[in-house]
N, C-alpha and C. Protein backbone atom coordinates (compact mmCIF):
# COMPACT_ATOMS: atom_id res chain seq x y z
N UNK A 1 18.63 -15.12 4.39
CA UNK A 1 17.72 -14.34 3.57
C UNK A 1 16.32 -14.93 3.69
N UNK A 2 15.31 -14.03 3.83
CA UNK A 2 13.67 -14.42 3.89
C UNK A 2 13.15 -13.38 3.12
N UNK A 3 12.01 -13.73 2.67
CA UNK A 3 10.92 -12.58 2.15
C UNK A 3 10.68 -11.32 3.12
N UNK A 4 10.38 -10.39 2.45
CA UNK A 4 10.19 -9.38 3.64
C UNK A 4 9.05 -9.67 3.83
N UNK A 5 7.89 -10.63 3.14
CA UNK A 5 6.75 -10.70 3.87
C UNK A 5 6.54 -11.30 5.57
N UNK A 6 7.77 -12.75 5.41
CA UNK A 6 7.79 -13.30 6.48
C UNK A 6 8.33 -12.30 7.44
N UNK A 7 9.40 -11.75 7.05
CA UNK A 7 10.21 -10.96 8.14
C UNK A 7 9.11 -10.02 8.80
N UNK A 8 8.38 -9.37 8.20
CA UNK A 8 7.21 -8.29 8.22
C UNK A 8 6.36 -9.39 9.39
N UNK A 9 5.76 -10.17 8.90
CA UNK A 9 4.75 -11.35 9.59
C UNK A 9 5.50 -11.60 11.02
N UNK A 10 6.94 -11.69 11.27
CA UNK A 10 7.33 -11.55 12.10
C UNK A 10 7.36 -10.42 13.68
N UNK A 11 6.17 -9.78 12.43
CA UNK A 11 7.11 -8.07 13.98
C UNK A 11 8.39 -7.75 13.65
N UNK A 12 9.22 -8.29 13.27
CA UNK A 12 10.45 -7.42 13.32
C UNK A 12 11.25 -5.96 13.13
N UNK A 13 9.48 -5.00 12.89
CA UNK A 13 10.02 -3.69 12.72
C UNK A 13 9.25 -3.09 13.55
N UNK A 14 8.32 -3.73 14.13
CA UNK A 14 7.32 -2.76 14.91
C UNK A 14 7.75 -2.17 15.81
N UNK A 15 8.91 -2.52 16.72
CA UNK A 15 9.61 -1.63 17.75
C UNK A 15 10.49 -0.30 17.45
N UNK A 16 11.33 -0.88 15.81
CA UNK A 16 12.45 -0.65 15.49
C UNK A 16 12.45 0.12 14.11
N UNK A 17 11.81 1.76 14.32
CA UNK A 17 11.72 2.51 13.46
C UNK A 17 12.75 3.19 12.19
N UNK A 18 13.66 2.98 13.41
CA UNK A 18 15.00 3.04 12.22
C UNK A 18 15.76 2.06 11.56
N UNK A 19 15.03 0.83 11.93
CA UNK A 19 15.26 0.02 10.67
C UNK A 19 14.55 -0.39 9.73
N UNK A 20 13.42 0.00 9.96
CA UNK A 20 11.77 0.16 9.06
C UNK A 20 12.32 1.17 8.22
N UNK A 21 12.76 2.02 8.56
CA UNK A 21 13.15 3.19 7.75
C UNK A 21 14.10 3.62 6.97
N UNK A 22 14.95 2.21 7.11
CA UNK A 22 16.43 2.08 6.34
C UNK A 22 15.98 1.48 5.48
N UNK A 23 15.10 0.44 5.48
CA UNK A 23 15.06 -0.69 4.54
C UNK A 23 13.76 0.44 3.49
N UNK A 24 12.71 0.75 4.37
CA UNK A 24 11.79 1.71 3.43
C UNK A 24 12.65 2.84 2.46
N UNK A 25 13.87 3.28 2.94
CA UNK A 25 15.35 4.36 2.03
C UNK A 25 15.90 2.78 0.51
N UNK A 26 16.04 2.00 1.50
CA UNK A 26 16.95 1.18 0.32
C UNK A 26 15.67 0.55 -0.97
N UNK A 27 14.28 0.84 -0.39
CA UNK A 27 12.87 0.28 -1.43
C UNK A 27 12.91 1.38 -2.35
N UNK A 28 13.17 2.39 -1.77
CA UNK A 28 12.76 3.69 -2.64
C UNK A 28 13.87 3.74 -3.99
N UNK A 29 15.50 3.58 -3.38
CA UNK A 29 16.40 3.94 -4.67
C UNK A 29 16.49 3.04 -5.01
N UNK A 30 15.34 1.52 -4.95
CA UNK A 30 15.78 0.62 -6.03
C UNK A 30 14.71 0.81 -6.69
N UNK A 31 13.72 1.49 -6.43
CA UNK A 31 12.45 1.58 -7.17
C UNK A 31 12.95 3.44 -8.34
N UNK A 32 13.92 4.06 -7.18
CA UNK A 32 13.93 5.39 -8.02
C UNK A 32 15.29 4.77 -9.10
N UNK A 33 15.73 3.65 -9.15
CA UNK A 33 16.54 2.98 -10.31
C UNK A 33 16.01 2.88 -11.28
N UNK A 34 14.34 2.05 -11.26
CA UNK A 34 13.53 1.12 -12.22
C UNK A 34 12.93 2.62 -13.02
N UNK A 35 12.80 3.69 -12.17
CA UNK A 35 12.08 4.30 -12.46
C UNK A 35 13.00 5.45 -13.52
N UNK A 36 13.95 6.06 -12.88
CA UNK A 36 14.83 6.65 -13.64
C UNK A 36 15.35 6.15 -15.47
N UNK A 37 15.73 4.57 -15.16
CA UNK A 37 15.70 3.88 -16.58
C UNK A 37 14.12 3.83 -17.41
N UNK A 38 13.21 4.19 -17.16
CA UNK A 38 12.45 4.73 -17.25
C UNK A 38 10.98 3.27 -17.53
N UNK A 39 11.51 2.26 -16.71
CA UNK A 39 10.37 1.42 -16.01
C UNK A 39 9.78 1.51 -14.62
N UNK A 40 8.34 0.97 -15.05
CA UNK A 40 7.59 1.15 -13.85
C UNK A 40 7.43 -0.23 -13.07
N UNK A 41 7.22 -0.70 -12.05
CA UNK A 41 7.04 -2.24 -11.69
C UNK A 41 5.27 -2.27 -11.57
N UNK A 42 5.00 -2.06 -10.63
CA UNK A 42 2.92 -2.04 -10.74
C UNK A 42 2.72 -2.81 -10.20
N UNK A 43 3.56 -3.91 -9.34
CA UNK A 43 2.94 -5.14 -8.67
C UNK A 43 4.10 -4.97 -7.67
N UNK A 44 4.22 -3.86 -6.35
CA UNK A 44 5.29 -4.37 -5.56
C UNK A 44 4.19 -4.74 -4.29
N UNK A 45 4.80 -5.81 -3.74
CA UNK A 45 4.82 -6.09 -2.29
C UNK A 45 5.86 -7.01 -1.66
N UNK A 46 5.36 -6.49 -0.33
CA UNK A 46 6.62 -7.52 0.47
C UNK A 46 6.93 -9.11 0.06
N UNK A 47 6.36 -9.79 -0.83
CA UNK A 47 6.65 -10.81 -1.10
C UNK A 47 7.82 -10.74 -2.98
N UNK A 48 7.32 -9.08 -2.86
CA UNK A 48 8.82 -9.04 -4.34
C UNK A 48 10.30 -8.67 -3.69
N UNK A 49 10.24 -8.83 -2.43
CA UNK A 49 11.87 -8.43 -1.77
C UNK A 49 12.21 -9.50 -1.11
N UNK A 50 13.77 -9.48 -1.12
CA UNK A 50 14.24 -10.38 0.13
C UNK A 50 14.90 -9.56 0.97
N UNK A 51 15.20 -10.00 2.03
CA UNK A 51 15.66 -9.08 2.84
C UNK A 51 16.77 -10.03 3.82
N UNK A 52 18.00 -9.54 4.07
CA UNK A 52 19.10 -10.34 4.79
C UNK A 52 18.32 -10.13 6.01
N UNK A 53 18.50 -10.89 7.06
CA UNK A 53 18.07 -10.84 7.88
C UNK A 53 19.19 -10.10 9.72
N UNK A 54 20.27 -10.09 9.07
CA UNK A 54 21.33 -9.73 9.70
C UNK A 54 21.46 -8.39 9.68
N UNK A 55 21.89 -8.32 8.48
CA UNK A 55 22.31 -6.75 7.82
C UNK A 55 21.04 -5.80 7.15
N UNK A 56 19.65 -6.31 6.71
CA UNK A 56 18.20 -5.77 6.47
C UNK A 56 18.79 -5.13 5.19
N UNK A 57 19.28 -6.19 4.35
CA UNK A 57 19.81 -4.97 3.02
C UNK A 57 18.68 -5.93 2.07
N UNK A 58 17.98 -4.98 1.48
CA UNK A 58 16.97 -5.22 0.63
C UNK A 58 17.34 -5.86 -0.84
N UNK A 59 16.84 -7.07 -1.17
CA UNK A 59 16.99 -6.81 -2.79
C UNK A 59 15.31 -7.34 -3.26
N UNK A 60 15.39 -7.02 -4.60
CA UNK A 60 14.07 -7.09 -5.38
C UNK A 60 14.44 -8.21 -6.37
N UNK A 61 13.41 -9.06 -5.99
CA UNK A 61 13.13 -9.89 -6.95
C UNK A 61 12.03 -10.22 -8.31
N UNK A 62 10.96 -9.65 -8.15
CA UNK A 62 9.91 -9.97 -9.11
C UNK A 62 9.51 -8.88 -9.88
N UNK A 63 10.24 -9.46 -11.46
CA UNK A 63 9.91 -8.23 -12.09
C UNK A 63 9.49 -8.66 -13.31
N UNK A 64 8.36 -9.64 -12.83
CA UNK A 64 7.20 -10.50 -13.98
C UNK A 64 6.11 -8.76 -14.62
N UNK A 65 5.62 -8.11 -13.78
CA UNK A 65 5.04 -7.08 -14.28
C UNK A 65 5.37 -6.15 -14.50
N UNK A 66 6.69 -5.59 -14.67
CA UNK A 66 7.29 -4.06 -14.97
C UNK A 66 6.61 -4.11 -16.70
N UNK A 67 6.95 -2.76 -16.98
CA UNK A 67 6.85 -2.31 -18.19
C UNK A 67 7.22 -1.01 -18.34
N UNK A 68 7.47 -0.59 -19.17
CA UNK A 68 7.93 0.67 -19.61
C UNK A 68 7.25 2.06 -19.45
N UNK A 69 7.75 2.78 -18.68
CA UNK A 69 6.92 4.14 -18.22
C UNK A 69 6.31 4.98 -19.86
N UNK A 70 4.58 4.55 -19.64
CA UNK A 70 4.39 5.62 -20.72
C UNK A 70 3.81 4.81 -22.50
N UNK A 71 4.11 3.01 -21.85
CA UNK A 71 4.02 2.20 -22.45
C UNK A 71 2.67 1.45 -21.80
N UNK A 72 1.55 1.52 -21.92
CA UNK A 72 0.86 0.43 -21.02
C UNK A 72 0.14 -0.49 -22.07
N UNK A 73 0.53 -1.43 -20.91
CA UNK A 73 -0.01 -2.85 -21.69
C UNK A 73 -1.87 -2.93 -20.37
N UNK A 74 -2.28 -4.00 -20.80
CA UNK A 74 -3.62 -4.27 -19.96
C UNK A 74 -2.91 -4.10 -18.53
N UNK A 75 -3.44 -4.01 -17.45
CA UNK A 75 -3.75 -3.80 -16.34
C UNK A 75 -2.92 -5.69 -15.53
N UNK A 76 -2.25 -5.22 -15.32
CA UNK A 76 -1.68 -6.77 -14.70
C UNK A 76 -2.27 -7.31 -13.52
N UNK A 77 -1.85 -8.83 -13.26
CA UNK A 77 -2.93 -9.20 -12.22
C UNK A 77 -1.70 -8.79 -11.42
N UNK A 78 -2.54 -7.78 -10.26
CA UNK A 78 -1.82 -7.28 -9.31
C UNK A 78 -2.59 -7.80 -7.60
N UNK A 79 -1.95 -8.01 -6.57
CA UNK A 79 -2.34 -7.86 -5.28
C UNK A 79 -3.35 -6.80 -5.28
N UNK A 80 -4.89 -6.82 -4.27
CA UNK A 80 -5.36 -5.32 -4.45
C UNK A 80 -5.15 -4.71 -3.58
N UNK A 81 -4.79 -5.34 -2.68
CA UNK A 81 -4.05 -4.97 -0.88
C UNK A 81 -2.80 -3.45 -1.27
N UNK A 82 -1.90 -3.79 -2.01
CA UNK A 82 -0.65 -3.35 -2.86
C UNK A 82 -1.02 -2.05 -3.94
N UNK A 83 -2.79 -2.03 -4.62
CA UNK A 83 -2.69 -1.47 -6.35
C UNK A 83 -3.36 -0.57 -5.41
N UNK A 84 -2.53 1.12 -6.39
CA UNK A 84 -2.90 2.57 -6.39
C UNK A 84 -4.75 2.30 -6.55
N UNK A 85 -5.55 2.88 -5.95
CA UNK A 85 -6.95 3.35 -6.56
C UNK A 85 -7.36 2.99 -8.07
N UNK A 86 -6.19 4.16 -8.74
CA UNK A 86 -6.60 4.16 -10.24
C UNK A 86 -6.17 2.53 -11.16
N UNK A 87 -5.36 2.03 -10.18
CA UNK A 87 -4.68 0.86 -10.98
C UNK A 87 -6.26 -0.17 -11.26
N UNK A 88 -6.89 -0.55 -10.07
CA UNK A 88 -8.53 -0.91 -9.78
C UNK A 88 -9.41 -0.39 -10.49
N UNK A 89 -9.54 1.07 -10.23
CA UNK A 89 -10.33 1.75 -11.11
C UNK A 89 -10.82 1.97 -12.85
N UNK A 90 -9.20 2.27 -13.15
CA UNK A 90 -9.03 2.91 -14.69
C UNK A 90 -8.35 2.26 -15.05
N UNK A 91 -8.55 1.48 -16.21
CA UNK A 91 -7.64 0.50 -17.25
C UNK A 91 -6.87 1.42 -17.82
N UNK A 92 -5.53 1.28 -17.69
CA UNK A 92 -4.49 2.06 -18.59
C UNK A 92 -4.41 3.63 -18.61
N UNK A 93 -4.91 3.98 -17.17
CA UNK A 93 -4.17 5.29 -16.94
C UNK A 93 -3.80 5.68 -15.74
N UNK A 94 -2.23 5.00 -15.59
CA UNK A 94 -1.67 5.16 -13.97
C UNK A 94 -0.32 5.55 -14.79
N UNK A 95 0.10 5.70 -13.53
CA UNK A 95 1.72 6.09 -14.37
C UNK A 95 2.76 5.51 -12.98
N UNK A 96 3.74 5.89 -13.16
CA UNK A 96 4.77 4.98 -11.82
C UNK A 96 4.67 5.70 -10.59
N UNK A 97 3.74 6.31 -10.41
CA UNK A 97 3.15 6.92 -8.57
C UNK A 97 2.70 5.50 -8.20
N UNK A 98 2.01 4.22 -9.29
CA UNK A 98 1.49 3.47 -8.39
C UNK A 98 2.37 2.77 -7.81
N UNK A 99 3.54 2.90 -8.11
CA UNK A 99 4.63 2.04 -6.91
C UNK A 99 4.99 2.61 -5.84
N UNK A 100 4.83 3.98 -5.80
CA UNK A 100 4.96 5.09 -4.53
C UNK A 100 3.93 4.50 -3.88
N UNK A 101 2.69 4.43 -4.01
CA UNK A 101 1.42 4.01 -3.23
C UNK A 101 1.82 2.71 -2.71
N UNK A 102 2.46 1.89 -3.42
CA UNK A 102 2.58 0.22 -3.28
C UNK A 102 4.00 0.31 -1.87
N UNK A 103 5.33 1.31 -2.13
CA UNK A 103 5.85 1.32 -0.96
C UNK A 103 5.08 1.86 0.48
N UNK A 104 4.16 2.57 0.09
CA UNK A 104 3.79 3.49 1.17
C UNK A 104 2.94 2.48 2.29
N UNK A 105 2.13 1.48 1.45
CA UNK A 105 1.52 0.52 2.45
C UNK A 105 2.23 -0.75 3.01
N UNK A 106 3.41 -0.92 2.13
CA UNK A 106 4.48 -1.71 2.39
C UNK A 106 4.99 -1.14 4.09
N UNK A 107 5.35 0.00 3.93
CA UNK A 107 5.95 0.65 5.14
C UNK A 107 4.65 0.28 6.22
N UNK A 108 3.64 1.17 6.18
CA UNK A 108 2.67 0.88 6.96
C UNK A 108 2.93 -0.53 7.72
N UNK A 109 2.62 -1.91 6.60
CA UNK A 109 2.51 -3.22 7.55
C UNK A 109 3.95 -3.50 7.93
N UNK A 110 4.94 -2.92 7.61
CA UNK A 110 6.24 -3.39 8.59
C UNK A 110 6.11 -1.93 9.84
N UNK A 111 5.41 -1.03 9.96
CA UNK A 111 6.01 -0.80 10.93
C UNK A 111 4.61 -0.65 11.87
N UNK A 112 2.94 -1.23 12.00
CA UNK A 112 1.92 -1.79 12.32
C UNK A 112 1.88 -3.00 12.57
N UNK A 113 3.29 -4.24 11.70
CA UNK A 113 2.83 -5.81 11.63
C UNK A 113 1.32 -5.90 11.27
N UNK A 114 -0.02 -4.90 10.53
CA UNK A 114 -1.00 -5.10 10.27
C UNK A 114 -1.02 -4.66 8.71
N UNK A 115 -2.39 -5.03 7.93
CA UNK A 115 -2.41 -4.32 6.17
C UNK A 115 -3.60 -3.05 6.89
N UNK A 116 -3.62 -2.33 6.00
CA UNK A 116 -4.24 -0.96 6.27
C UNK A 116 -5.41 -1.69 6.19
């Protein structure tokens, strides 16, 4: 097991779209879990997953900033590489799209090995 940051830092998806794309499927229904129970996280990046390195089965570890969808507390210290626009922008009016935004650039640097 490694961070998916290292694994990412590695190249290890830049060739290999369908496994960029398994692991980007297994980010989504653990995020459409947090989200369904009806928390948001607001701080994902590749350094909140681990990732087997054999089998690429994802788990999530850091869930210092979740909070409750609909509940906002101040604006958490987030990565800005990672935060939606509005998360930067507008104190206390995002809602859990900003973790959609936070996988979407996640995907980007595993399957670029670059940040947007």
């Amino acid at each position: 097991m490694q961070s998916l940051s290292e694994f990412i830092s590695k190249n290890e998806f830049c060739d290999n779209y369908k496994a960029a794309t398994d692991v980007i499927g297994q980010m989504i229904s653990i995020i459409k879990y947090l989200h369904t129970n009806g928390i948001m996280h607001r701080n994902l990046t590749p350094d909140s997953f681990i990732i087997d390195t054999v089998t690429h089965k994802l788990q999530l570890l850091d869930l210092g900033t979740c909070c409750e969808i609909g509940i906002l507390t101040e604006r958490p210290n987030t990565n800005i590489l990672f935060s939606a626009p509005e998360m930067i922008t507008k104190e206390g009016t995002y809602d859990k799209s900003v973790d959609i935004f936070s996988i979407g650039i996640i995907y980007f640097m595993m399957l670029y090995g670059i940040s947007p």
